[in-house]
C-alpha atoms as a PDB file:
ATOM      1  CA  UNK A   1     -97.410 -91.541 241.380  1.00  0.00           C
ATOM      2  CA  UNK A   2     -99.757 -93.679 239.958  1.00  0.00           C
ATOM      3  CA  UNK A   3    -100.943 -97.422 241.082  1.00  0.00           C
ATOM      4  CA  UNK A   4    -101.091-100.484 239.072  1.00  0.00           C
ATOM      5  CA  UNK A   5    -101.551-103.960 238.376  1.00  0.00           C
ATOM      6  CA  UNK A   6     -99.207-106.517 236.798  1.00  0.00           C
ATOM      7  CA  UNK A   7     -99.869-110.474 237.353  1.00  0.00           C
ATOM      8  CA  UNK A   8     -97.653-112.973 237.889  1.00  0.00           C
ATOM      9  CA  UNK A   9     -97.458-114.346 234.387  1.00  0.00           C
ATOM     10  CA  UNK A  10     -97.041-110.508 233.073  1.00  0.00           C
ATOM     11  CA  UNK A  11     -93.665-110.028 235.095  1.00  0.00           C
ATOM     12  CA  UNK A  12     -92.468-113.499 234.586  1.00  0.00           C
ATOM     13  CA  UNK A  13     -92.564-112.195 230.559  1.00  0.00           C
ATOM     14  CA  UNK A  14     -91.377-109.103 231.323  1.00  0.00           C
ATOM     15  CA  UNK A  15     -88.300-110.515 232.634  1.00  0.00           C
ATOM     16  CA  UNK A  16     -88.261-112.956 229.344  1.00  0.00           C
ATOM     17  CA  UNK A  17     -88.548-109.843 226.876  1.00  0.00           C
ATOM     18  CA  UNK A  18     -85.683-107.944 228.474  1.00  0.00           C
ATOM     19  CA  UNK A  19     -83.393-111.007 228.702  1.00  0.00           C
ATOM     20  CA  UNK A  20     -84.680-112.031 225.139  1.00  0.00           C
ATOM     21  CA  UNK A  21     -83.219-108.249 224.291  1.00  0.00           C
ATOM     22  CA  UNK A  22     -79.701-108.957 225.704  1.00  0.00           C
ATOM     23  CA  UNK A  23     -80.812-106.804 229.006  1.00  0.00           C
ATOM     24  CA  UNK A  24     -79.095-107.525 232.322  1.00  0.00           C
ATOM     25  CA  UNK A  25     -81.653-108.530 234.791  1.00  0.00           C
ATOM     26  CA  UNK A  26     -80.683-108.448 238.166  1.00  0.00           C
ATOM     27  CA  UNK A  27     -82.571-110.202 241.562  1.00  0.00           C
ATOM     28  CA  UNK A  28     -82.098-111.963 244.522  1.00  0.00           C
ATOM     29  CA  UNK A  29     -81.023-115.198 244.089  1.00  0.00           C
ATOM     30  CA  UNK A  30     -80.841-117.786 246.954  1.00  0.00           C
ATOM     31  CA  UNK A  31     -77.221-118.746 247.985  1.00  0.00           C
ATOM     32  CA  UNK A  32     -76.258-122.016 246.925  1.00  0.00           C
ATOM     33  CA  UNK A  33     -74.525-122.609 250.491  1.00  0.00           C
ATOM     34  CA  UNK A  34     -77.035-120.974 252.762  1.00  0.00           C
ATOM     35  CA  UNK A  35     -80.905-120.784 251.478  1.00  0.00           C
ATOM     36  CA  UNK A  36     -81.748-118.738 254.373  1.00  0.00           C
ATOM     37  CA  UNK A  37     -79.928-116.069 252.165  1.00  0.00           C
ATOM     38  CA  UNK A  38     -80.014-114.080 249.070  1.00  0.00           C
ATOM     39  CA  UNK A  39     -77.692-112.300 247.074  1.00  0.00           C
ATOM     40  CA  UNK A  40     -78.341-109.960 244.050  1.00  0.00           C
ATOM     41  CA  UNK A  41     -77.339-111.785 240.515  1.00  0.00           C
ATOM     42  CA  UNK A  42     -78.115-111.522 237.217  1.00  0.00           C
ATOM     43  CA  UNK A  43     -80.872-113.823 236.078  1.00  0.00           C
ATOM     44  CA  UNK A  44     -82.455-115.350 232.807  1.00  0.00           C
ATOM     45  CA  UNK A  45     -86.253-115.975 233.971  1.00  0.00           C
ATOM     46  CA  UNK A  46     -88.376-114.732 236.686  1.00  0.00           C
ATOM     47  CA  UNK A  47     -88.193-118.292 238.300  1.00  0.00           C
ATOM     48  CA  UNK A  48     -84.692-117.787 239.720  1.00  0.00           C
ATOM     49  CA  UNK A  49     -84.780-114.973 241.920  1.00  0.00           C
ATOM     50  CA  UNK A  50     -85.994-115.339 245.592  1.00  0.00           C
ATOM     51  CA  UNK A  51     -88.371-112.180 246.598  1.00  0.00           C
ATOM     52  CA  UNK A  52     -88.794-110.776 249.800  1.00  0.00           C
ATOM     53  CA  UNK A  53     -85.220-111.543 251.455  1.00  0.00           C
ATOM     54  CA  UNK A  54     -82.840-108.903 252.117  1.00  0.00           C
ATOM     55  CA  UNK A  55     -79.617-109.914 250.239  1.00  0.00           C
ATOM     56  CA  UNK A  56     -76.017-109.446 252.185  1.00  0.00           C
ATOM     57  CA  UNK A  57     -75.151-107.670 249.399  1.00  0.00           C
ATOM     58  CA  UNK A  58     -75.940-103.341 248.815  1.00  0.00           C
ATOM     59  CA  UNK A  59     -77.369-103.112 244.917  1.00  0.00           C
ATOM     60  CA  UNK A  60     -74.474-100.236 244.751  1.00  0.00           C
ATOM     61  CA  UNK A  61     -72.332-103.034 243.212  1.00  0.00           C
ATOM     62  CA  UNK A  62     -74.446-102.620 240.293  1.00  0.00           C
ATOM     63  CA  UNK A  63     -74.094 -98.998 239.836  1.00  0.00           C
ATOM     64  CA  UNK A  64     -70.789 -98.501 241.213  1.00  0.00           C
ATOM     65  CA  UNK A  65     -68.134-101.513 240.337  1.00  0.00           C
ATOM     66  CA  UNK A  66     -65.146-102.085 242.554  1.00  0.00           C
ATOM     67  CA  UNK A  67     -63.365-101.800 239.632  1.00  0.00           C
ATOM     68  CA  UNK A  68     -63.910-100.342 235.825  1.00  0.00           C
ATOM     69  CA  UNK A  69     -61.854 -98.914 233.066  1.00  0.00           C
ATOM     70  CA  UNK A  70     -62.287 -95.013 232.005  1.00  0.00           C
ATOM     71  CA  UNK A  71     -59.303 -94.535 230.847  1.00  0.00           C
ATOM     72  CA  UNK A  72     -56.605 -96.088 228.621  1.00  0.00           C
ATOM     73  CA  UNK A  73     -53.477 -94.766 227.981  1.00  0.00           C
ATOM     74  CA  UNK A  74     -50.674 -95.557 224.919  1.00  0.00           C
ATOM     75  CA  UNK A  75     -46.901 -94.764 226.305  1.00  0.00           C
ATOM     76  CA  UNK A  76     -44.195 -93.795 223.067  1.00  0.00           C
ATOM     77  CA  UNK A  77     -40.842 -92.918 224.375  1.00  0.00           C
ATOM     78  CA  UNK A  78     -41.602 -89.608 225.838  1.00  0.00           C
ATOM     79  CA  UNK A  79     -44.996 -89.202 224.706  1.00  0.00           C
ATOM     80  CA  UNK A  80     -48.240 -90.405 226.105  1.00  0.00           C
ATOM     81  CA  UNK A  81     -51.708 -90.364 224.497  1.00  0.00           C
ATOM     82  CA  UNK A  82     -55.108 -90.160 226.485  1.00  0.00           C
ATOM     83  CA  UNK A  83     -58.178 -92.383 225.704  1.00  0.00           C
ATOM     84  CA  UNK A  84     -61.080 -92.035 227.510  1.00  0.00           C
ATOM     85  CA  UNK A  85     -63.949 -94.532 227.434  1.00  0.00           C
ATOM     86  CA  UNK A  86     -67.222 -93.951 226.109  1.00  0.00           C
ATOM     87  CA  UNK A  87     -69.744 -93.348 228.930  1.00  0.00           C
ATOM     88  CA  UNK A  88     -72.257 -96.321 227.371  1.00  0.00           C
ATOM     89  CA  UNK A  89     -72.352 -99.059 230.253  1.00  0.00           C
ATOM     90  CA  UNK A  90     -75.482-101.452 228.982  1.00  0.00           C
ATOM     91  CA  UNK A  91     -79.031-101.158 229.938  1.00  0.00           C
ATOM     92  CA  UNK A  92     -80.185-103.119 233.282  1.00  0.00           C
ATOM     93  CA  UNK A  93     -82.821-103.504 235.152  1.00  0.00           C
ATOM     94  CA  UNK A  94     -83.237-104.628 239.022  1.00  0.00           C
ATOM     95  CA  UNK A  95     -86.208-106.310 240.342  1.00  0.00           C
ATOM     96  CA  UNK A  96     -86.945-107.081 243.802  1.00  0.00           C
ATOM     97  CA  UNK A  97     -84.975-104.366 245.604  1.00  0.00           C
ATOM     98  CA  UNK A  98     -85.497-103.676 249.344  1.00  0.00           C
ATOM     99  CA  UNK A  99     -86.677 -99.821 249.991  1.00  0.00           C
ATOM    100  CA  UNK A 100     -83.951 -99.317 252.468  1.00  0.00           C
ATOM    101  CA  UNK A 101     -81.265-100.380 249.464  1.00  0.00           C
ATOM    102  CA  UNK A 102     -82.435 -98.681 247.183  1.00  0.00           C
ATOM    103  CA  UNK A 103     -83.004 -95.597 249.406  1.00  0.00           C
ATOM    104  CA  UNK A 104     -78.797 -95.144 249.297  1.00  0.00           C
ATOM    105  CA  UNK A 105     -78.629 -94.100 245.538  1.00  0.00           C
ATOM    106  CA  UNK A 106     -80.634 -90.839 246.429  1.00  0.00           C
ATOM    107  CA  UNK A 107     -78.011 -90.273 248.776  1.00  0.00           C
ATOM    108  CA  UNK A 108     -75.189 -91.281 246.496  1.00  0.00           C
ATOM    109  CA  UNK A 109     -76.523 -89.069 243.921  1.00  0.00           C
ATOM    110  CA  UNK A 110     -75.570 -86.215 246.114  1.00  0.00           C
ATOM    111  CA  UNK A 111     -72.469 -87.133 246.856  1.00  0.00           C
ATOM    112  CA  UNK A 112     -71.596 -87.900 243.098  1.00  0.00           C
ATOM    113  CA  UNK A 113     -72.708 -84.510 242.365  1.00  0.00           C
ATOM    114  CA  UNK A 114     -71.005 -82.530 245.643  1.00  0.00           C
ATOM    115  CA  UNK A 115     -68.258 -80.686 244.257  1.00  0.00           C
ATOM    116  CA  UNK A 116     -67.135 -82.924 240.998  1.00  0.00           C
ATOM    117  CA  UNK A 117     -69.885 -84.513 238.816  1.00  0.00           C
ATOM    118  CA  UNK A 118     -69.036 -88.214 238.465  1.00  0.00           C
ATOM    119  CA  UNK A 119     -70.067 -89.008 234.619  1.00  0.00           C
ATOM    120  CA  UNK A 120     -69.137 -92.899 235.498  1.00  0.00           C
ATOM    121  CA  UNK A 121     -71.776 -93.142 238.255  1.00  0.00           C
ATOM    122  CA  UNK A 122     -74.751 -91.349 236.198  1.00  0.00           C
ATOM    123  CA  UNK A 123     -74.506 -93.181 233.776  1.00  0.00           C
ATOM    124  CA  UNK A 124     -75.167 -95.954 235.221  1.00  0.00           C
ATOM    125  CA  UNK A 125     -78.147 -94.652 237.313  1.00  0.00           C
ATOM    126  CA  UNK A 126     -79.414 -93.572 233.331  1.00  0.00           C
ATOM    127  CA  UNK A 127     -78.929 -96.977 232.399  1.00  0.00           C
ATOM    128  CA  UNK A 128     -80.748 -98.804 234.974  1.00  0.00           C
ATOM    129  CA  UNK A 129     -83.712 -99.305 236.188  1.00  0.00           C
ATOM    130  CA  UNK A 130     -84.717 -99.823 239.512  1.00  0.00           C
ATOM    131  CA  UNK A 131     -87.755-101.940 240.530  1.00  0.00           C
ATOM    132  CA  UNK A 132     -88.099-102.358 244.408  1.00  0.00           C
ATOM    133  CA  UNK A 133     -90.911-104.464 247.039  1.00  0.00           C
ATOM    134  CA  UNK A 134     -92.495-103.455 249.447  1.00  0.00           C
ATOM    135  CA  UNK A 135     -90.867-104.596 252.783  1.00  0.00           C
ATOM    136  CA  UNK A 136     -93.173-106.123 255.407  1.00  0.00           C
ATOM    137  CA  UNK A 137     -90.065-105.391 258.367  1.00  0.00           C
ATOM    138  CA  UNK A 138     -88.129-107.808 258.289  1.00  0.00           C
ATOM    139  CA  UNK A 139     -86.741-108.389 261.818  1.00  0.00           C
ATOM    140  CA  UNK A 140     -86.219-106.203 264.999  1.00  0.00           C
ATOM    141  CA  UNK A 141     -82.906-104.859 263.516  1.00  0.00           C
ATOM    142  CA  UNK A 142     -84.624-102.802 260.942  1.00  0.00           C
ATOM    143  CA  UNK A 143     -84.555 -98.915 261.921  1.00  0.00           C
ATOM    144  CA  UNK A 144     -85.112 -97.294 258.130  1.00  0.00           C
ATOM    145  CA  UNK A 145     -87.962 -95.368 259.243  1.00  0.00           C
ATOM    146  CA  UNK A 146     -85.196 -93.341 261.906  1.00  0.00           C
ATOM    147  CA  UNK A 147     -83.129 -92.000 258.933  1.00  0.00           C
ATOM    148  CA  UNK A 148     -86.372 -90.905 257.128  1.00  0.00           C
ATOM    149  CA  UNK A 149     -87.410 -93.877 255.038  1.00  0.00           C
ATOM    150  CA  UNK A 150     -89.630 -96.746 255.591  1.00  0.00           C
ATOM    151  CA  UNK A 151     -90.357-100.144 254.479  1.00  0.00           C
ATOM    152  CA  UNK A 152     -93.038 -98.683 251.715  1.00  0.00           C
ATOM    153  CA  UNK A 153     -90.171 -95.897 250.409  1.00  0.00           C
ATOM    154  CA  UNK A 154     -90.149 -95.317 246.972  1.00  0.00           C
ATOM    155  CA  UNK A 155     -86.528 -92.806 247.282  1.00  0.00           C
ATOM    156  CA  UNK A 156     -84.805 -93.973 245.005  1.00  0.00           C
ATOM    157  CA  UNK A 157     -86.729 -96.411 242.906  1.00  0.00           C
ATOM    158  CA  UNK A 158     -88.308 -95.956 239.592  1.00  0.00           C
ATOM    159  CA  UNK A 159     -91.331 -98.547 240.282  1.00  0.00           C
ATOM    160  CA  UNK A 160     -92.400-100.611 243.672  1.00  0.00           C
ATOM    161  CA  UNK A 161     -93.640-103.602 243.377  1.00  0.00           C
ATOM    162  CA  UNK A 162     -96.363-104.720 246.365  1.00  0.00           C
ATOM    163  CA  UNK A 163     -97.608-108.238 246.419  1.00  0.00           C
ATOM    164  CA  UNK A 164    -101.290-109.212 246.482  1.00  0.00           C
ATOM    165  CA  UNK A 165    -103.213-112.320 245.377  1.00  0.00           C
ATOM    166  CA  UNK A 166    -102.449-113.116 241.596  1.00  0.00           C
ATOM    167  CA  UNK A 167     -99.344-110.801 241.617  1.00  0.00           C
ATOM    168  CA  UNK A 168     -98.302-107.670 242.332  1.00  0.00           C
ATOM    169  CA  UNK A 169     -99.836-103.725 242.375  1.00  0.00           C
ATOM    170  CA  UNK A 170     -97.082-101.886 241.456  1.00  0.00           C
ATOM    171  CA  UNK A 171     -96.388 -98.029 242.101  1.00  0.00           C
ATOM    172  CA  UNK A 172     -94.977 -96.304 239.338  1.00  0.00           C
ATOM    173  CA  UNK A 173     -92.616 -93.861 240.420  1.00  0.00           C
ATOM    174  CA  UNK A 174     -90.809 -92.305 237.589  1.00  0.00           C
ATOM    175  CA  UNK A 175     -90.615 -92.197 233.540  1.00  0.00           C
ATOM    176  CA  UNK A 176     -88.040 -95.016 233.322  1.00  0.00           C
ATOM    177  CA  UNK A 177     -90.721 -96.968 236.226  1.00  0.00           C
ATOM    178  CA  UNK A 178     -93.724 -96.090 233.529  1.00  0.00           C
ATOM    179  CA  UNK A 179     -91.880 -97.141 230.712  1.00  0.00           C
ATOM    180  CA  UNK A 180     -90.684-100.413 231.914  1.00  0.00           C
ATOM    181  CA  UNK A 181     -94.070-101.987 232.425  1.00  0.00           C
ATOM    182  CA  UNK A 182     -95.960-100.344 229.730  1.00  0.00           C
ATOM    183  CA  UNK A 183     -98.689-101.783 228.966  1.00  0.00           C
ATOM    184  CA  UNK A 184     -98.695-104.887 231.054  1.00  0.00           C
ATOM    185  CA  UNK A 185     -99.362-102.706 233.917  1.00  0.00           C
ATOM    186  CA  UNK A 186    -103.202-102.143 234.238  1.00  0.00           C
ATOM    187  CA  UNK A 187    -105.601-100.553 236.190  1.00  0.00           C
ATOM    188  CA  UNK A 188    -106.681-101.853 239.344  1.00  0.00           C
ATOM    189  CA  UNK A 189    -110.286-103.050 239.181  1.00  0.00           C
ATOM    190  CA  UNK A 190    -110.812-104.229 242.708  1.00  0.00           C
ATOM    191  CA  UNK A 191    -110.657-100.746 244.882  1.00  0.00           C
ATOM    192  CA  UNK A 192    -109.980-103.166 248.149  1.00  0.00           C
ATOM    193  CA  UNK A 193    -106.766-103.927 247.073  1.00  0.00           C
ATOM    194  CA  UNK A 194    -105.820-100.309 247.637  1.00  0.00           C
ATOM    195  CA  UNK A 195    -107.359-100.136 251.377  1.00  0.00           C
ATOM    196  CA  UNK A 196    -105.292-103.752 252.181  1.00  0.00           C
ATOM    197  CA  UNK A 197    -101.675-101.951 250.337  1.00  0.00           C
ATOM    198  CA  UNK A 198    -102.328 -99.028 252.595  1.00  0.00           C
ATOM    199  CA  UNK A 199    -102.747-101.252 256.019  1.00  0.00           C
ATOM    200  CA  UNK A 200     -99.611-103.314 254.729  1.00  0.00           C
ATOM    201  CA  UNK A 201     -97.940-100.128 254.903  1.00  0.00           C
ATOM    202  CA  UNK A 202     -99.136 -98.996 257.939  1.00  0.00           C
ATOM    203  CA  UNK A 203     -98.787-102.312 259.892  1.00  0.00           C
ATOM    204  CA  UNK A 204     -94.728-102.112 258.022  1.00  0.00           C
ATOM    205  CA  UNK A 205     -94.106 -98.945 259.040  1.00  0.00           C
ATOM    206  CA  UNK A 206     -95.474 -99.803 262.795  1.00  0.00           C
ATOM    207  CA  UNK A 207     -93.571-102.954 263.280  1.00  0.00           C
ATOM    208  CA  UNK A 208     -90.151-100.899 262.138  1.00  0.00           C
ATOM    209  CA  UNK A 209     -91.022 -98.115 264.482  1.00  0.00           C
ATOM    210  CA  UNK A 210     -91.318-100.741 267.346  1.00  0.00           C
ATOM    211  CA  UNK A 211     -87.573-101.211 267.232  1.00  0.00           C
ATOM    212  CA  UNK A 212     -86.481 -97.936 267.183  1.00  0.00           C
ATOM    213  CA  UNK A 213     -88.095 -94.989 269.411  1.00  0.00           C
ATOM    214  CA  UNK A 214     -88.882 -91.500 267.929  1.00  0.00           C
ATOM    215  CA  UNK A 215     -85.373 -89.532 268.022  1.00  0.00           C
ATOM    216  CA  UNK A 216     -86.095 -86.562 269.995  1.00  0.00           C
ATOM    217  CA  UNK A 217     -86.431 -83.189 268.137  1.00  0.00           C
ATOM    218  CA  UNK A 218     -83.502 -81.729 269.365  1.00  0.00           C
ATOM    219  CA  UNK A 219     -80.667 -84.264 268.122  1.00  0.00           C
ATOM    220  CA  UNK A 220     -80.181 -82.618 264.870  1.00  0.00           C
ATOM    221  CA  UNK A 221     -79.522 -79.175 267.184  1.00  0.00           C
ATOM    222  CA  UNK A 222     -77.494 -81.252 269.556  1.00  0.00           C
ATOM    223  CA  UNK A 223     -75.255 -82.231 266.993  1.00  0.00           C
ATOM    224  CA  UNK A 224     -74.932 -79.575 265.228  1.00  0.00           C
ATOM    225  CA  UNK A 225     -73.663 -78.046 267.942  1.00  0.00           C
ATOM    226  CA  UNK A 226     -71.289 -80.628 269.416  1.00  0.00           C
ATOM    227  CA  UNK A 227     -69.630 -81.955 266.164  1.00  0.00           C
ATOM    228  CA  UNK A 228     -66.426 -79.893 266.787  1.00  0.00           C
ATOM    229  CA  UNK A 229     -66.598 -79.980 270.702  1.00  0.00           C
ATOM    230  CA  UNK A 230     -63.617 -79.519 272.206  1.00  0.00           C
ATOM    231  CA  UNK A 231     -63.466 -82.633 274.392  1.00  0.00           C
ATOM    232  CA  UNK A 232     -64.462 -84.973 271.277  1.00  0.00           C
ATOM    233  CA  UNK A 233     -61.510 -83.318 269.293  1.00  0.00           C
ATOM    234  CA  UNK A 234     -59.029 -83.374 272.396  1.00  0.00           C
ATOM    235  CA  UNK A 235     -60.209 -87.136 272.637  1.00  0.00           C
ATOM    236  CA  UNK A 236     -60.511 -88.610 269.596  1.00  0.00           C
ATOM    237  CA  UNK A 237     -64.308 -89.797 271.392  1.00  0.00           C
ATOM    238  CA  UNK A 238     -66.091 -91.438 268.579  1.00  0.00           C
ATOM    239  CA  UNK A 239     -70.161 -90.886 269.176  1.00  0.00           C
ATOM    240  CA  UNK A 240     -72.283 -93.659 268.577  1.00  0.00           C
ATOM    241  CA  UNK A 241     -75.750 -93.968 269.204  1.00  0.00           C
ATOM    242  CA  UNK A 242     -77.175 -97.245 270.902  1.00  0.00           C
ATOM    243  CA  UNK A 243     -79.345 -99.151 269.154  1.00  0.00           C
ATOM    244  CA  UNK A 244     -83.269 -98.396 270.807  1.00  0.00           C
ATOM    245  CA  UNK A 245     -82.886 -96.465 274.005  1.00  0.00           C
ATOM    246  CA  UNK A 246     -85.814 -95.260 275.790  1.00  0.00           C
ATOM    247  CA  UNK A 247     -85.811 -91.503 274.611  1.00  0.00           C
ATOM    248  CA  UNK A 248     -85.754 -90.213 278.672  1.00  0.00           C
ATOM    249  CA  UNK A 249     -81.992 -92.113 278.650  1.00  0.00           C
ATOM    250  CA  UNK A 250     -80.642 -91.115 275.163  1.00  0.00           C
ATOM    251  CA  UNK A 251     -81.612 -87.393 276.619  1.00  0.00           C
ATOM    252  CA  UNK A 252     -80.035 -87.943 279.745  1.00  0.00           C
ATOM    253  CA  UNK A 253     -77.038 -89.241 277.531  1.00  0.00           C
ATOM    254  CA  UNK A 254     -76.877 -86.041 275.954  1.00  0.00           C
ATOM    255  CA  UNK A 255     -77.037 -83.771 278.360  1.00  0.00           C
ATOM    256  CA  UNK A 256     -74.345 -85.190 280.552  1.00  0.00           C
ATOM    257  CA  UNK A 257     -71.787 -85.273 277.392  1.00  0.00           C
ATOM    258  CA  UNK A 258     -72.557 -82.057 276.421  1.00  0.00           C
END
């Protein structure tokens, strides 16, 4: 990966040239009725989205509509003729992302791809990209870094965007990341921007730990060898994990179910 710098003014046209070339942009936008919140729209200038807030909405909308035609069908008497739709939905982009939504379409990928290869769903991925930011931790609910991400996770983003004085580094991730910024991303001339982006990550990735303790090594064991227990299937006993237990209880917890 490979660390650069875009200002203010750079993104801000950025965002102009892709509208400009009939290019959905898509950020978070403050809510109209509540400006504590954000939700992901499409936008025509850099000015209108709201960075930094996590919107109540997952960016899967984007990628995976409630509802979408791939088929159309022509019914004559007894006979009925098959159309299927082109797999061409139009180019977007999406700026502003937070790591732990954008972490999902990794996982989605998989599941897309399990046993049937949904066409519909990569080719949307293909047509967008994905620009996240950095996430400072938002508040003591945040637990990404116990499912193996973090506030400074670049799964499942093509670029990252990290904010400094004068705009933003920004962590170029994959071809379609590289591509978007071309040119307008340069090299970083002052070296102690790097050392602050690494303590922003570190001080992130502390303040998330905070809220949740490290899982103890032998929960993936555990569960793999209770997931068909007998009681839970006799039972119907859904397991759920409390939010932040001392590890000493959640092992205690464990031992007296199993």
């Amino acid at each position: 990966m490979t660390i650069k710098m875009v200002s203010h003014a750079d993104l801000a046209a950025l965002v102009a040239e892709l509208v400009a070339a009939n290019t959905q942009v898509i950020a978070p936008v403050q809510a109209k009725e509540n400006p504590a919140a954000t939700d992901y729209k499409q936008i025509q200038k850099l000015e209108d989205a709201t960075l930094g807030l996590l919107p109540r909405r997952s960016v899967k909308e984007f990628l995976f509509p409630q509802s979408e035609v791939f088929l159309r069908y022509k019914q004559h008497k007894g006979d009925v003729t098959l159309e299927e739709i082109p797999l061409a939905p139009p180019k977007q982009v999406i700026i502003g992302a937070k790591p732990c939504d954008v972490a999902s379409t990794d996982i989605l990928d998989k599941v897309m791809n399990w046993d049937y290869r949904d066409e519909l769903w990569f080719a949307h991925r293909e047509a967008t990209t994905i620009v996240s930011l950095l996430c400072p931790g938002l508040d003591n609910n945040c637990f990404c870094t116990a499912v193996g991400a973090g506030p400074d996770s670049t799964s499942g983003a093509d670029a990252m965007l990290i904010p400094v004085d004068g705009g933003y580094l920004v962590e170029l991730v994959t071809e379609k990341g590289t591509a978007l910024f071309g040119a307008r991303a340069k090299d970083v001339t002052d070296k102690n921007l790097l050392t602050k982006v690494e303590e922003m990550r570190q001080a992130a990735r502390k303040k998330v730990e905070q809220n949740t303790p490290t899982v103890p090594a032998e929960m993936p064991e555990w569960l793999a060898a209770n997931f068909a227990h007998c009681h839970c299937a006799a039972t119907d006993v859904v397991l759920a994990l409390l939010c932040a237990p001392p590890a000493t209880a959640l092992k205690s917890r464990m031992s007296a179910k199993a």
